[in-house]
N, C-alpha and C. Protein backbone atom coordinates (compact mmCIF):
# COMPACT_ATOMS: atom_id res chain seq x y z
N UNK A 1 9.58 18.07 -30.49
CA UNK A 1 8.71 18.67 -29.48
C UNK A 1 9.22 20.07 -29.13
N UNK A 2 8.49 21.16 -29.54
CA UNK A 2 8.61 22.29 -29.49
C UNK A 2 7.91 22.92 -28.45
N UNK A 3 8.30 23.10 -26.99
CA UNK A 3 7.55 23.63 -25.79
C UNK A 3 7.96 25.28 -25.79
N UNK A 4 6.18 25.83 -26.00
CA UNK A 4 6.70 27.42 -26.30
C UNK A 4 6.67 28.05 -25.00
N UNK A 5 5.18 27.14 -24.13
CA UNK A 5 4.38 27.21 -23.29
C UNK A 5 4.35 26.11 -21.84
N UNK A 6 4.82 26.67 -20.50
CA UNK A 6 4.65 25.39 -20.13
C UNK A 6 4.17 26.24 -18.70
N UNK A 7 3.07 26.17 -18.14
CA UNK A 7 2.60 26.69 -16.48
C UNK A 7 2.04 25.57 -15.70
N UNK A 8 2.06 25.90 -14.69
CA UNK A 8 1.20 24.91 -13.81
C UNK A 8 -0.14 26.18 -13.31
N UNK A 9 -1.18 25.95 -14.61
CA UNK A 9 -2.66 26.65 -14.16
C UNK A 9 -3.59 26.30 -13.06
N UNK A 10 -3.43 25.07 -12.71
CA UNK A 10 -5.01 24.92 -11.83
C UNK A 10 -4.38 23.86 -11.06
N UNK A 11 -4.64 24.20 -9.92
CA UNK A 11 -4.36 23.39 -8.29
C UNK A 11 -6.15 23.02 -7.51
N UNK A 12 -6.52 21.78 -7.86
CA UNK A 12 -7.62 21.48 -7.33
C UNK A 12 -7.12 20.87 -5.97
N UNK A 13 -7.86 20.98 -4.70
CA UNK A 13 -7.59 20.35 -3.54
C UNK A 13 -8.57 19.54 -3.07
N UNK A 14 -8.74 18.79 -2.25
CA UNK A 14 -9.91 17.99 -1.92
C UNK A 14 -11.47 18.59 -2.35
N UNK A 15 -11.58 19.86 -1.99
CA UNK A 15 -12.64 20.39 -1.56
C UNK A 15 -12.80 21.08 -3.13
N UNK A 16 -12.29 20.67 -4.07
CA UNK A 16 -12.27 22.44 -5.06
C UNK A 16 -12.92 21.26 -5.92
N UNK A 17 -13.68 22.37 -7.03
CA UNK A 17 -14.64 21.86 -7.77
C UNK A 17 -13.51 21.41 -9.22
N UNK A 18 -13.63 20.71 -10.15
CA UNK A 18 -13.05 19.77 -10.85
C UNK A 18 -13.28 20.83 -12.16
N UNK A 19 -12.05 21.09 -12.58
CA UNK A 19 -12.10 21.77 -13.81
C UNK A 19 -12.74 21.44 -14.85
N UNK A 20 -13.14 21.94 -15.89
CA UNK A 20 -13.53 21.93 -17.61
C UNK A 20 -12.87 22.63 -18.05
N UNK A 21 -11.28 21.93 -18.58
CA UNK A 21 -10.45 22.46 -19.56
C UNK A 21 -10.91 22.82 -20.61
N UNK A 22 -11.59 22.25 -21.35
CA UNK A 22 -11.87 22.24 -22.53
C UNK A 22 -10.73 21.82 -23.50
N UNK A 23 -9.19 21.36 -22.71
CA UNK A 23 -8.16 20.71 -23.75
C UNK A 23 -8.02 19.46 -23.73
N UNK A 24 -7.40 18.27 -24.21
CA UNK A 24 -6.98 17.08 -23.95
C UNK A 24 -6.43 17.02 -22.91
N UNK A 25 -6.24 16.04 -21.63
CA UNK A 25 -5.49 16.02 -20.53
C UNK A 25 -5.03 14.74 -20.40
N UNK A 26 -4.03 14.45 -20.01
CA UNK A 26 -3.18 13.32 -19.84
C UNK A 26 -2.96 13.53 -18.24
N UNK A 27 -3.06 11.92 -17.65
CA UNK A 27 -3.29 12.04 -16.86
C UNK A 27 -1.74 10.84 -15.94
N UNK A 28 -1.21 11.50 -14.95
CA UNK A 28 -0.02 11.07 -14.07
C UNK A 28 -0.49 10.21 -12.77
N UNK A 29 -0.62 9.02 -12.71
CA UNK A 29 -1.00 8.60 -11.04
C UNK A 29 0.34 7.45 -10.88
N UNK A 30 0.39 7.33 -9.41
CA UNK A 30 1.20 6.55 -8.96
C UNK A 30 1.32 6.59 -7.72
N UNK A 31 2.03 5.49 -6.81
CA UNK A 31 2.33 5.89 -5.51
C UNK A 31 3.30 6.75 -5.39
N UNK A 32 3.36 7.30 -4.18
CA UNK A 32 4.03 8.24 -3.48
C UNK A 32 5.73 7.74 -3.89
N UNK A 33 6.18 8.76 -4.29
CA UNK A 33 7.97 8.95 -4.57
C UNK A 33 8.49 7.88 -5.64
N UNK A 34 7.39 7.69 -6.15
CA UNK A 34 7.71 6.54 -7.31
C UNK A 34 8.38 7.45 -8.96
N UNK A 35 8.48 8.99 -8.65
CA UNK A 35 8.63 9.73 -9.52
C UNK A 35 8.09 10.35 -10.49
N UNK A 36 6.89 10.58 -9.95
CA UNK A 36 5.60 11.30 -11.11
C UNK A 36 6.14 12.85 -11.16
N UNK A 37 6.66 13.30 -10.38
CA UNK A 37 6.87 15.39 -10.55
C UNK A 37 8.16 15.44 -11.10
N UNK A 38 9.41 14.17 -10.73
CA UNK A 38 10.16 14.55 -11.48
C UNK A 38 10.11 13.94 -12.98
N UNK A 39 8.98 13.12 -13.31
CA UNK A 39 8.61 13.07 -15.07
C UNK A 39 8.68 14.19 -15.66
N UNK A 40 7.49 14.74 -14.84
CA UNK A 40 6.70 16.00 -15.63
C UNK A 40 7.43 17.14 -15.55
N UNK A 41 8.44 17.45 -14.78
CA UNK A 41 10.02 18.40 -14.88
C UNK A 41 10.54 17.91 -16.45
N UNK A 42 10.97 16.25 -16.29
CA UNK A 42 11.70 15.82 -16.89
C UNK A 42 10.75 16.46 -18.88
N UNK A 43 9.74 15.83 -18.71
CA UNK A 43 8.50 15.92 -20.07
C UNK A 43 8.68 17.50 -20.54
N UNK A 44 8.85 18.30 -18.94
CA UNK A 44 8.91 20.03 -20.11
C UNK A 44 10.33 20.55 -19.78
N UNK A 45 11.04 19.71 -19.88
CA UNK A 45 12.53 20.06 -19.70
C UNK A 45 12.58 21.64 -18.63
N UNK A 46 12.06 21.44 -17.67
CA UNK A 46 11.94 22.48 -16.14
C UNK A 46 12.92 21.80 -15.15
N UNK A 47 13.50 21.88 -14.62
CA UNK A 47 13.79 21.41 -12.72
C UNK A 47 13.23 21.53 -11.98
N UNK A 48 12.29 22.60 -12.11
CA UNK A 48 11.13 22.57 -10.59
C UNK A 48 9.82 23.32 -10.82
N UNK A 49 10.03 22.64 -11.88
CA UNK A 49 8.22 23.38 -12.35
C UNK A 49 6.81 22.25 -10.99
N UNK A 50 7.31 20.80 -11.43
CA UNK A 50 6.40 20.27 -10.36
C UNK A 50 7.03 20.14 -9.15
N UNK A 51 6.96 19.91 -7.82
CA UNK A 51 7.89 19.76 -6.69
C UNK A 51 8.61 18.56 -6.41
N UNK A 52 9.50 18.48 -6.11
CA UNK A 52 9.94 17.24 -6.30
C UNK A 52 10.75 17.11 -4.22
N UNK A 53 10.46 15.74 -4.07
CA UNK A 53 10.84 15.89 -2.27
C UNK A 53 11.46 14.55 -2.14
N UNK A 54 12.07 14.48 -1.29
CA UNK A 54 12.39 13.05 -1.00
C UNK A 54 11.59 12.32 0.03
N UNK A 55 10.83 13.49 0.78
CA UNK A 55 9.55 12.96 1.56
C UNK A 55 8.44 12.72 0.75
N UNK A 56 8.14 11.66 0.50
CA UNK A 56 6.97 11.17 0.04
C UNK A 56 5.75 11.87 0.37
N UNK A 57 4.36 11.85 -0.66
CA UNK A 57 3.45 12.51 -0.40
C UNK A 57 2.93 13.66 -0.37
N UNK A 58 4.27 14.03 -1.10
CA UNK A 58 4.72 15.71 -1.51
C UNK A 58 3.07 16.64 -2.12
N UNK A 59 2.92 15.67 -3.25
CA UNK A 59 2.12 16.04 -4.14
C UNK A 59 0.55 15.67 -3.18
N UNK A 60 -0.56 16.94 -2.97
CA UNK A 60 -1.68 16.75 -2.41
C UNK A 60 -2.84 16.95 -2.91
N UNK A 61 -2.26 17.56 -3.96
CA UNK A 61 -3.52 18.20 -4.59
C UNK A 61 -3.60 17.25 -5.97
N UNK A 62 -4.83 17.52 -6.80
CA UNK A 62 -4.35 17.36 -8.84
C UNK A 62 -3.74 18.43 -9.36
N UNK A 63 -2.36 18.63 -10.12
CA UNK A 63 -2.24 19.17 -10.23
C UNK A 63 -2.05 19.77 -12.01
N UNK A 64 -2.70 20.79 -12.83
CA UNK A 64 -2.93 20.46 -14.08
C UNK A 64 -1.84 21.89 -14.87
N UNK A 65 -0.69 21.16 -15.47
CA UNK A 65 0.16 21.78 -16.14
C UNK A 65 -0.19 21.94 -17.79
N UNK A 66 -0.57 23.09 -17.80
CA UNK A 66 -0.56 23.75 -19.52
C UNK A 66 0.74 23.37 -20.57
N UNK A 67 0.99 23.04 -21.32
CA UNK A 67 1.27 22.65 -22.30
C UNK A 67 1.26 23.40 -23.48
N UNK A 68 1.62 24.37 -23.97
CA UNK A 68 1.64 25.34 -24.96
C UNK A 68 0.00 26.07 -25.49
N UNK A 69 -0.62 26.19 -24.23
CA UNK A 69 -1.98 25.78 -24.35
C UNK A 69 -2.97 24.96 -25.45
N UNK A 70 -2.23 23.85 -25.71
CA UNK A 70 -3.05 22.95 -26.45
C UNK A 70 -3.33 21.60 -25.78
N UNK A 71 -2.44 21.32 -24.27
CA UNK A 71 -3.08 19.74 -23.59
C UNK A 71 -2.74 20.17 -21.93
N UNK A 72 -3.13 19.66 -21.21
CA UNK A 72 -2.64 19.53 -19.78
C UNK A 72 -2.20 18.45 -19.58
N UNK A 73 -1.01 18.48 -18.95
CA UNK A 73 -0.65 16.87 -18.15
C UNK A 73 -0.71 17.36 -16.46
N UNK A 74 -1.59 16.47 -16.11
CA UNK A 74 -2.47 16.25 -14.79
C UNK A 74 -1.50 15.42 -13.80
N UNK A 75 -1.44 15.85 -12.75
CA UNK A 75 -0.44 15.27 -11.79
C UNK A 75 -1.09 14.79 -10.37
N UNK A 76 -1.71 13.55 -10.71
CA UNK A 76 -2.98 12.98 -9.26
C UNK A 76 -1.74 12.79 -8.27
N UNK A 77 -2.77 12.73 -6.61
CA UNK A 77 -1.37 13.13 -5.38
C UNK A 77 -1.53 11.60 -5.48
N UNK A 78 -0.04 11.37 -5.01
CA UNK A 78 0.74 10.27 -4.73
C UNK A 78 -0.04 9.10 -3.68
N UNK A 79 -0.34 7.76 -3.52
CA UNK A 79 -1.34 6.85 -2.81
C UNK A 79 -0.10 6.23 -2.42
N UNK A 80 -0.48 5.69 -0.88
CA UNK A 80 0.09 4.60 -0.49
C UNK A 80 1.08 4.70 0.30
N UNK A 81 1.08 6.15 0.60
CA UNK A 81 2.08 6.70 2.29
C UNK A 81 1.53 6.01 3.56
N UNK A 82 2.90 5.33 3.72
CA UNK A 82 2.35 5.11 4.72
C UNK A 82 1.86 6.08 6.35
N UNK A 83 2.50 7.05 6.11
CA UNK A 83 2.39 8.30 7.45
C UNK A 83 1.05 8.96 7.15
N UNK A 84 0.66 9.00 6.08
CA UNK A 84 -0.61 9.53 5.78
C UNK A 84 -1.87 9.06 6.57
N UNK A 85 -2.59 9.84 7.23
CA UNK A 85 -3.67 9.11 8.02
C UNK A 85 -4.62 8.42 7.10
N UNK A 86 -5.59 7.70 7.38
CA UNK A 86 -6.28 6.62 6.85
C UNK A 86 -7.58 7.89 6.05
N UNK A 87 -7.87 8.69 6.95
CA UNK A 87 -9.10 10.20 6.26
C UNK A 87 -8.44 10.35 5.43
N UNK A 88 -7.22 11.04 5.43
CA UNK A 88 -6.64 11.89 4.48
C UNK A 88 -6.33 10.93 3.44
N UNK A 89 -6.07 9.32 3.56
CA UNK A 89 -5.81 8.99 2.06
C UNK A 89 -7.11 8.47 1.47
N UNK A 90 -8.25 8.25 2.24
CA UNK A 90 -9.37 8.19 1.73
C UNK A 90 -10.14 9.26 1.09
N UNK A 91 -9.45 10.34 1.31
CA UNK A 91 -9.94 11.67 0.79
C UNK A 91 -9.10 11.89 -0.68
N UNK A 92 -7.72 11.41 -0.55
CA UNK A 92 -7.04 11.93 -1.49
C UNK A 92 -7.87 10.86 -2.58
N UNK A 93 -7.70 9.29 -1.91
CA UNK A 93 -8.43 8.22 -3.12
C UNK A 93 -9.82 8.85 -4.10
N UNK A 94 -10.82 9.31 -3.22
CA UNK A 94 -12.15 9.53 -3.61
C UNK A 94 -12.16 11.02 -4.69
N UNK A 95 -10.61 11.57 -4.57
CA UNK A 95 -10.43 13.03 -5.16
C UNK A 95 -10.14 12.19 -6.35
N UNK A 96 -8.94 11.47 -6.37
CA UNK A 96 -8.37 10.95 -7.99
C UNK A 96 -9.53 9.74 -8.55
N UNK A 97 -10.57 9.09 -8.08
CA UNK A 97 -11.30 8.72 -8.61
C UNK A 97 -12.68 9.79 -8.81
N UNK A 98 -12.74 10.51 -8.37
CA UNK A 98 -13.84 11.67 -8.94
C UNK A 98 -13.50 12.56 -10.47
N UNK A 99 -11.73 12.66 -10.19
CA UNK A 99 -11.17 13.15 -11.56
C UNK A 99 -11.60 11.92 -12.60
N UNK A 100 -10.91 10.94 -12.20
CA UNK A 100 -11.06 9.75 -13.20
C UNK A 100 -12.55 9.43 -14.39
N UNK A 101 -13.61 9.87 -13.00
CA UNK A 101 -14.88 9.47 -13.53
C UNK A 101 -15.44 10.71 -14.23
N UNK A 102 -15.38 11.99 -13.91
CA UNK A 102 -16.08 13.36 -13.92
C UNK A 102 -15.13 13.48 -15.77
N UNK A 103 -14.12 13.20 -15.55
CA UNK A 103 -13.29 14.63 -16.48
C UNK A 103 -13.40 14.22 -17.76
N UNK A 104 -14.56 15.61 -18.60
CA UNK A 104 -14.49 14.95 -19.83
C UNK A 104 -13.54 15.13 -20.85
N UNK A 105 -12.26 15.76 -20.24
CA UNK A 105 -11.33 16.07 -21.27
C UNK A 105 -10.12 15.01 -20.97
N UNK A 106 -10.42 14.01 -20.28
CA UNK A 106 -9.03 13.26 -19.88
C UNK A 106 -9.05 12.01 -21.25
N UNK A 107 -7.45 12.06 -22.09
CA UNK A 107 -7.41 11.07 -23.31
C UNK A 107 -6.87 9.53 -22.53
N UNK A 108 -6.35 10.02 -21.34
CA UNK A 108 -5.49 9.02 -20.98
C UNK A 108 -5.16 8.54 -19.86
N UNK A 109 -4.22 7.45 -19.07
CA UNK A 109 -3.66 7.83 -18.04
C UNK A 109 -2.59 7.22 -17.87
N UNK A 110 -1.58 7.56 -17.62
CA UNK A 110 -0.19 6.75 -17.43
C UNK A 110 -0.05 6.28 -15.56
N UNK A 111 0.50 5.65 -15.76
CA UNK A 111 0.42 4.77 -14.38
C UNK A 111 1.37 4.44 -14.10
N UNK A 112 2.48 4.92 -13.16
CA UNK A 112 3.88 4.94 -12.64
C UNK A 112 4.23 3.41 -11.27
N UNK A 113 4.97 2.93 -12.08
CA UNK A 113 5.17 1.85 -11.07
C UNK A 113 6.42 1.81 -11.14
N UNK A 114 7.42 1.22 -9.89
CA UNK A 114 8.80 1.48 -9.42
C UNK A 114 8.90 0.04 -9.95
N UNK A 115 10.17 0.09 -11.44
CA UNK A 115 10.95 -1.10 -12.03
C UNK A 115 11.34 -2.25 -11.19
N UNK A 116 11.46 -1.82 -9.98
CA UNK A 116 12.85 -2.38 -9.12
C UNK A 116 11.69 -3.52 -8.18
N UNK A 117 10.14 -3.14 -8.24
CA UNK A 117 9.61 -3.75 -7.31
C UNK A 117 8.10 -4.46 -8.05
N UNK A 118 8.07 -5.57 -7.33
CA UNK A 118 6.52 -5.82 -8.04
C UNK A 118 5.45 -5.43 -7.70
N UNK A 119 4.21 -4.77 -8.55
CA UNK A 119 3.59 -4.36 -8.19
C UNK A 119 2.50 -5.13 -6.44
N UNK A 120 2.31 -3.88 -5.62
CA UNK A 120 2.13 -4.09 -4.46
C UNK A 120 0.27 -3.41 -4.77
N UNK A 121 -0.55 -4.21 -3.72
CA UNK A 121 -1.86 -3.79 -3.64
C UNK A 121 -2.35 -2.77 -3.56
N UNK A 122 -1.55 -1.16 -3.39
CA UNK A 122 -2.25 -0.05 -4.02
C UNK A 122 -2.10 0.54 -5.61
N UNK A 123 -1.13 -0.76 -6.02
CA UNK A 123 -0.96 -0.28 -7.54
C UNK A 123 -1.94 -1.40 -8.05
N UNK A 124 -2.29 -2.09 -7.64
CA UNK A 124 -3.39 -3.03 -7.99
C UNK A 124 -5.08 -2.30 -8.30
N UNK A 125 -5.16 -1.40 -7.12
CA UNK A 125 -6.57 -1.05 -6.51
C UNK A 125 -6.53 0.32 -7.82
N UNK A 126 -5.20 1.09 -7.93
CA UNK A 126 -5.00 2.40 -9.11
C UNK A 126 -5.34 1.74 -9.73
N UNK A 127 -5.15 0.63 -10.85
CA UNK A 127 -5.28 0.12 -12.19
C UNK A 127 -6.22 -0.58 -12.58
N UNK A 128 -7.32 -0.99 -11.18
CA UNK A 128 -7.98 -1.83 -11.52
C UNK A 128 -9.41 -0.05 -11.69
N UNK A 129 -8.99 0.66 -10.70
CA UNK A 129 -9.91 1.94 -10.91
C UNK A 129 -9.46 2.67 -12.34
N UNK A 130 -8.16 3.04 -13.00
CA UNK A 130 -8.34 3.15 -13.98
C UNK A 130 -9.33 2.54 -15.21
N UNK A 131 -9.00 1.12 -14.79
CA UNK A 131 -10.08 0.52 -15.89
C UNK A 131 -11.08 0.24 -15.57
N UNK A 132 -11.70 0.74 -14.64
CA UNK A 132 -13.21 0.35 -14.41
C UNK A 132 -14.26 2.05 -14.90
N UNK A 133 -12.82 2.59 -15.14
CA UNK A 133 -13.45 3.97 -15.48
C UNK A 133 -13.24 4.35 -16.97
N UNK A 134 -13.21 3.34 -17.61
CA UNK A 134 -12.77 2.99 -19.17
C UNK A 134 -11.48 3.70 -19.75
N UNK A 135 -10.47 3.53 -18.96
CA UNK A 135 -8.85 3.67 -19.43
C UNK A 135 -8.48 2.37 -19.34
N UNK A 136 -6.96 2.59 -20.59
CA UNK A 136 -6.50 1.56 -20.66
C UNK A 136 -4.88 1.93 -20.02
N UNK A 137 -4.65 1.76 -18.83
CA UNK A 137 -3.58 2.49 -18.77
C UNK A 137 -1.99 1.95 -19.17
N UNK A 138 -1.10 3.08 -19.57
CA UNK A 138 0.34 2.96 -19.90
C UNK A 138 0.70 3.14 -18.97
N UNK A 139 1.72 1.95 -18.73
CA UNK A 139 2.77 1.54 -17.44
C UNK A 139 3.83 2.27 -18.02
N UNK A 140 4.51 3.32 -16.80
CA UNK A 140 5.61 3.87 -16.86
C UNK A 140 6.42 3.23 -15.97
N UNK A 141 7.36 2.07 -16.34
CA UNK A 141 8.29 1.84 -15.10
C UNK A 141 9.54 2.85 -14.65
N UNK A 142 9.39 3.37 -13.94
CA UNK A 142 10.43 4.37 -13.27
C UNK A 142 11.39 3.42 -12.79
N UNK A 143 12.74 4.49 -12.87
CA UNK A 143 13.71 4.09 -11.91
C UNK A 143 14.94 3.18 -12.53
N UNK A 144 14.58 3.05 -13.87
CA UNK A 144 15.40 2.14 -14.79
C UNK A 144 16.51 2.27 -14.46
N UNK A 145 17.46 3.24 -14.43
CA UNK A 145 18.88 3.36 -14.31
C UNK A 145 19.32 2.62 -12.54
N UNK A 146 18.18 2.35 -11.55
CA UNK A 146 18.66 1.20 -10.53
C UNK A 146 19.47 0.06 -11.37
N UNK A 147 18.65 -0.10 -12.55
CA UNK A 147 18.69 -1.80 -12.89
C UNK A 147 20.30 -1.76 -13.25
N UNK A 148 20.63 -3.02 -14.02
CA UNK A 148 21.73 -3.41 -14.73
C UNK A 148 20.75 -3.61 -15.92
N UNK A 149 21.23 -3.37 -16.94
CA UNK A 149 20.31 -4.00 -18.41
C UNK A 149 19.58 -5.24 -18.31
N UNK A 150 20.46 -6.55 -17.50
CA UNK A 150 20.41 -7.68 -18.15
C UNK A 150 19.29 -8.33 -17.13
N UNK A 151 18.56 -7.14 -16.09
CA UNK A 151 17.59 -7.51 -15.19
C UNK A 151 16.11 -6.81 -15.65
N UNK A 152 16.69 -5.59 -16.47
CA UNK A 152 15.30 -5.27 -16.82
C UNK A 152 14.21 -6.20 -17.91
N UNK A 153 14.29 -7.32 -18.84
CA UNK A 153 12.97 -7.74 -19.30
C UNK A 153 12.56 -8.83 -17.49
N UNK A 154 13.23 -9.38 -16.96
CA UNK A 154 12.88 -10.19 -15.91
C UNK A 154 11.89 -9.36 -14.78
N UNK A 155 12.38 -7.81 -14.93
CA UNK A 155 11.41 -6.74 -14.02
C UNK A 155 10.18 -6.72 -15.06
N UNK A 156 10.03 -5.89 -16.07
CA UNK A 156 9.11 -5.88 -16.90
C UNK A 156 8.20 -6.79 -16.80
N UNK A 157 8.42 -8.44 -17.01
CA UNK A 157 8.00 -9.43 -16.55
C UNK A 157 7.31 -9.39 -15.43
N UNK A 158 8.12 -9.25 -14.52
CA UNK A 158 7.05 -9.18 -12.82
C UNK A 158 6.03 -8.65 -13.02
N UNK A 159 6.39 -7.17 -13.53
CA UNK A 159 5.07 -6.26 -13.71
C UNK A 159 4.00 -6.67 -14.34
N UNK A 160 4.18 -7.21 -15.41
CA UNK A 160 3.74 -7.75 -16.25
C UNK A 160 2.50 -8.21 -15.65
N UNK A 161 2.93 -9.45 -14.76
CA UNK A 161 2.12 -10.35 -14.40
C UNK A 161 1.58 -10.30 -13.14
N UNK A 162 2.39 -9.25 -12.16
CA UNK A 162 1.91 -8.92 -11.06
C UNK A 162 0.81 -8.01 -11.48
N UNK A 163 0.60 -7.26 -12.26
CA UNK A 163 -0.78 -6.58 -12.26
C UNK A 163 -2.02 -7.19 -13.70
N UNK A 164 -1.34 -8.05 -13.64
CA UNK A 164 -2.36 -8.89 -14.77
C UNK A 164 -2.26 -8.49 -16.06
N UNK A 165 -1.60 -7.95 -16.45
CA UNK A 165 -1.88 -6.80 -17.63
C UNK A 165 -2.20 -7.55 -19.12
N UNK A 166 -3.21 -7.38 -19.96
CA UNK A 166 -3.05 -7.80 -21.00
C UNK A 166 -2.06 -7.75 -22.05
N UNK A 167 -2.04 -8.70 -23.30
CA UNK A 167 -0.78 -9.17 -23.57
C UNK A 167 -0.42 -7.57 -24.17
N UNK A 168 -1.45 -6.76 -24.78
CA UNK A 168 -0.82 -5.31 -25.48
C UNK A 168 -0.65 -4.64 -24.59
N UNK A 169 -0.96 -4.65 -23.53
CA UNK A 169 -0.49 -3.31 -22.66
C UNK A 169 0.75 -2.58 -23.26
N UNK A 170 0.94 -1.11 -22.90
CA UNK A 170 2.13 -0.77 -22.88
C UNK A 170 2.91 -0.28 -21.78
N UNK A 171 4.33 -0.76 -21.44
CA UNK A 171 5.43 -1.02 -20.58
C UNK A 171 6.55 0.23 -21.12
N UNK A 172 6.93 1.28 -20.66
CA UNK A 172 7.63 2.00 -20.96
C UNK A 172 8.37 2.12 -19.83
N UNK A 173 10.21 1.22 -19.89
CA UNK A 173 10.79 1.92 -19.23
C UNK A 173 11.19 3.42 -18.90
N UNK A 174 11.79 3.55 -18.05
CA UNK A 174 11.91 5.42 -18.00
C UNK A 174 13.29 5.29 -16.87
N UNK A 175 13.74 5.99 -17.11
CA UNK A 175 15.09 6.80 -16.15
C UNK A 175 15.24 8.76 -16.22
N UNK A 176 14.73 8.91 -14.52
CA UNK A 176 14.63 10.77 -14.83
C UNK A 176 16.13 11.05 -15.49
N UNK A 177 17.04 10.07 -14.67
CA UNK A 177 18.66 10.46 -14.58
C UNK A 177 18.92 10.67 -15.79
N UNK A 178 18.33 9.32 -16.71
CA UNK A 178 19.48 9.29 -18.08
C UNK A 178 18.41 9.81 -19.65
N UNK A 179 16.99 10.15 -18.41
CA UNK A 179 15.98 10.83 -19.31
C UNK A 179 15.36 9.15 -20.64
N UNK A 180 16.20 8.14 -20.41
CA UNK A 180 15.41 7.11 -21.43
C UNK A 180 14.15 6.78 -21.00
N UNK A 181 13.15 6.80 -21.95
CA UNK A 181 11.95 6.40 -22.32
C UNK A 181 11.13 7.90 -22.63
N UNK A 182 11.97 8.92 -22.12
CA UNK A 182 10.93 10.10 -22.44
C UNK A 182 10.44 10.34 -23.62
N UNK A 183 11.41 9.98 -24.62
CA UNK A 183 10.58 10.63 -26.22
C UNK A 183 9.24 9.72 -26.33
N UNK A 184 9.41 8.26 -25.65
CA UNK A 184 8.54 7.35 -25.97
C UNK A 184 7.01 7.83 -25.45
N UNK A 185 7.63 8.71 -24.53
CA UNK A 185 6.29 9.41 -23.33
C UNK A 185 5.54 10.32 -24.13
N UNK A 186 6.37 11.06 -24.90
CA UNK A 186 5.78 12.09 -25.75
C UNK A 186 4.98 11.52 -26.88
N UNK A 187 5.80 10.85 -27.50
CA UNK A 187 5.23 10.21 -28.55
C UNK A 187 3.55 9.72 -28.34
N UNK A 188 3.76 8.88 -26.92
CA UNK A 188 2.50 8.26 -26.84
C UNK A 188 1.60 9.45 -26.70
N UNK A 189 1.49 10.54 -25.61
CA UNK A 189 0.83 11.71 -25.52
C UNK A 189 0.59 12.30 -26.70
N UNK A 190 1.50 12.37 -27.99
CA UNK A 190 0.81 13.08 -29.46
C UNK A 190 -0.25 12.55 -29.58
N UNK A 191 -0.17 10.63 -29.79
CA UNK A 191 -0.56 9.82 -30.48
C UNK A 191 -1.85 9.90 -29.69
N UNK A 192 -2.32 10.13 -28.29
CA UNK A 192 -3.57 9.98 -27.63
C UNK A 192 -3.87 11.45 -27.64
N UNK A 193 -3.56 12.63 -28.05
CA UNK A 193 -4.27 13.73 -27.89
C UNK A 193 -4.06 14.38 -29.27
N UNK A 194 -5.33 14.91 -29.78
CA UNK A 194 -5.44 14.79 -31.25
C UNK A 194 -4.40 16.11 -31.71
N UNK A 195 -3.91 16.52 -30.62
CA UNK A 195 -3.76 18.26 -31.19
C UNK A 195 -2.18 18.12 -31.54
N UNK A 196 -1.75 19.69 -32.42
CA UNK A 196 -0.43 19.75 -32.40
C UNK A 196 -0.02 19.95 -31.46
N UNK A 197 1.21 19.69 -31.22
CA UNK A 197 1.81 20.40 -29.97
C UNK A 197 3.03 21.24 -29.91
């Protein structure tokens, strides 16, 4: 993976009209501080290209990072703060399902869930809206390096079955720290977006 090119072009906010890239876009959702900005640091080898906070909810907008201009990886704001007023996360919800449904350049969507925990009812309500909007989404479990080795297939498992997932789904551990599962991240992103990169 040869990154010649890497910006963050287009900041949509509640109110802003929904781009036409015209490139492949891969698409980032998850709850709040589950580690979606420091992926996408981690994916273009940056430190602070996306923001990264320890206050949750950081991320408000979609946010769509260029890629050597041949793909965007899309960064939907974080669900499931709890400090967030009930408007504002109904606003943020109705923004990442308007992307979901509208965007005709999206190949994909990866779907960030915390290793350490079983999936909880706003990662339920994300995945069941991914697929009602004809994605099949890839589970990124974050946070791997919490585990000990000999706990992660028993987590995987939870996930597994806490969000129903069919038997192919794909389960990609990930650690920002020790960077494992990233090539796997890339890989999958070649394999769903037709272009070189």
């Amino acid at each position: 993976m040869v990154l010649r090119k890497v910006s963050l072009d287009i900041v949509c906010g509640v109110t802003s009209r929904l781009p036409e890239t015209g490139r492949p876009e891969v698409a980032f959702a998850g709850r709040s501080n589950v580690g979606k900005s420091s992926l996408i640091n981690a994916l273009v080898n940056r430190k602070s290209l996306a923001r990264t906070s320890s206050q949750p909810g950081k991320t408000q907008t979609i946010n769509f990072y260029n890629i050597n201009d041949a793909i965007y990886l899309v960064d939907l704001p974080g669900y499931g703060y709890a400090k967030t007023s009930v408007t504002e996360k109904q606003r943020w919800g109705e923004m990442i399902e308007r992307y979901l449904r509208s965007s005709k350049d999206l190949k994909a969507v990866f779907l960030l869930v915390d290793i350490r925990h079983e999936p909880n009812a706003n990662d339920h309500q994300m995945y069941d809206w991914i697929v009602e909007n004809g994605y099949r989404p890839i589970i990124i479990c974050t946070k791997l390096d919490k585990l000990k080795r000999s706990q992660v297939p028993k987590a995987l498992k939870a996930i597994r079955e806490g969000l129903s997932l069919p038997s192919d789904a794909v389960l990609i551990p990930y650690s920002s720290l020790t960077r494992q599962g990233r090539d796997d991240i890339w890989e999958k992103i070649d394999a769903l977006t037709t272009h070189e990169i």
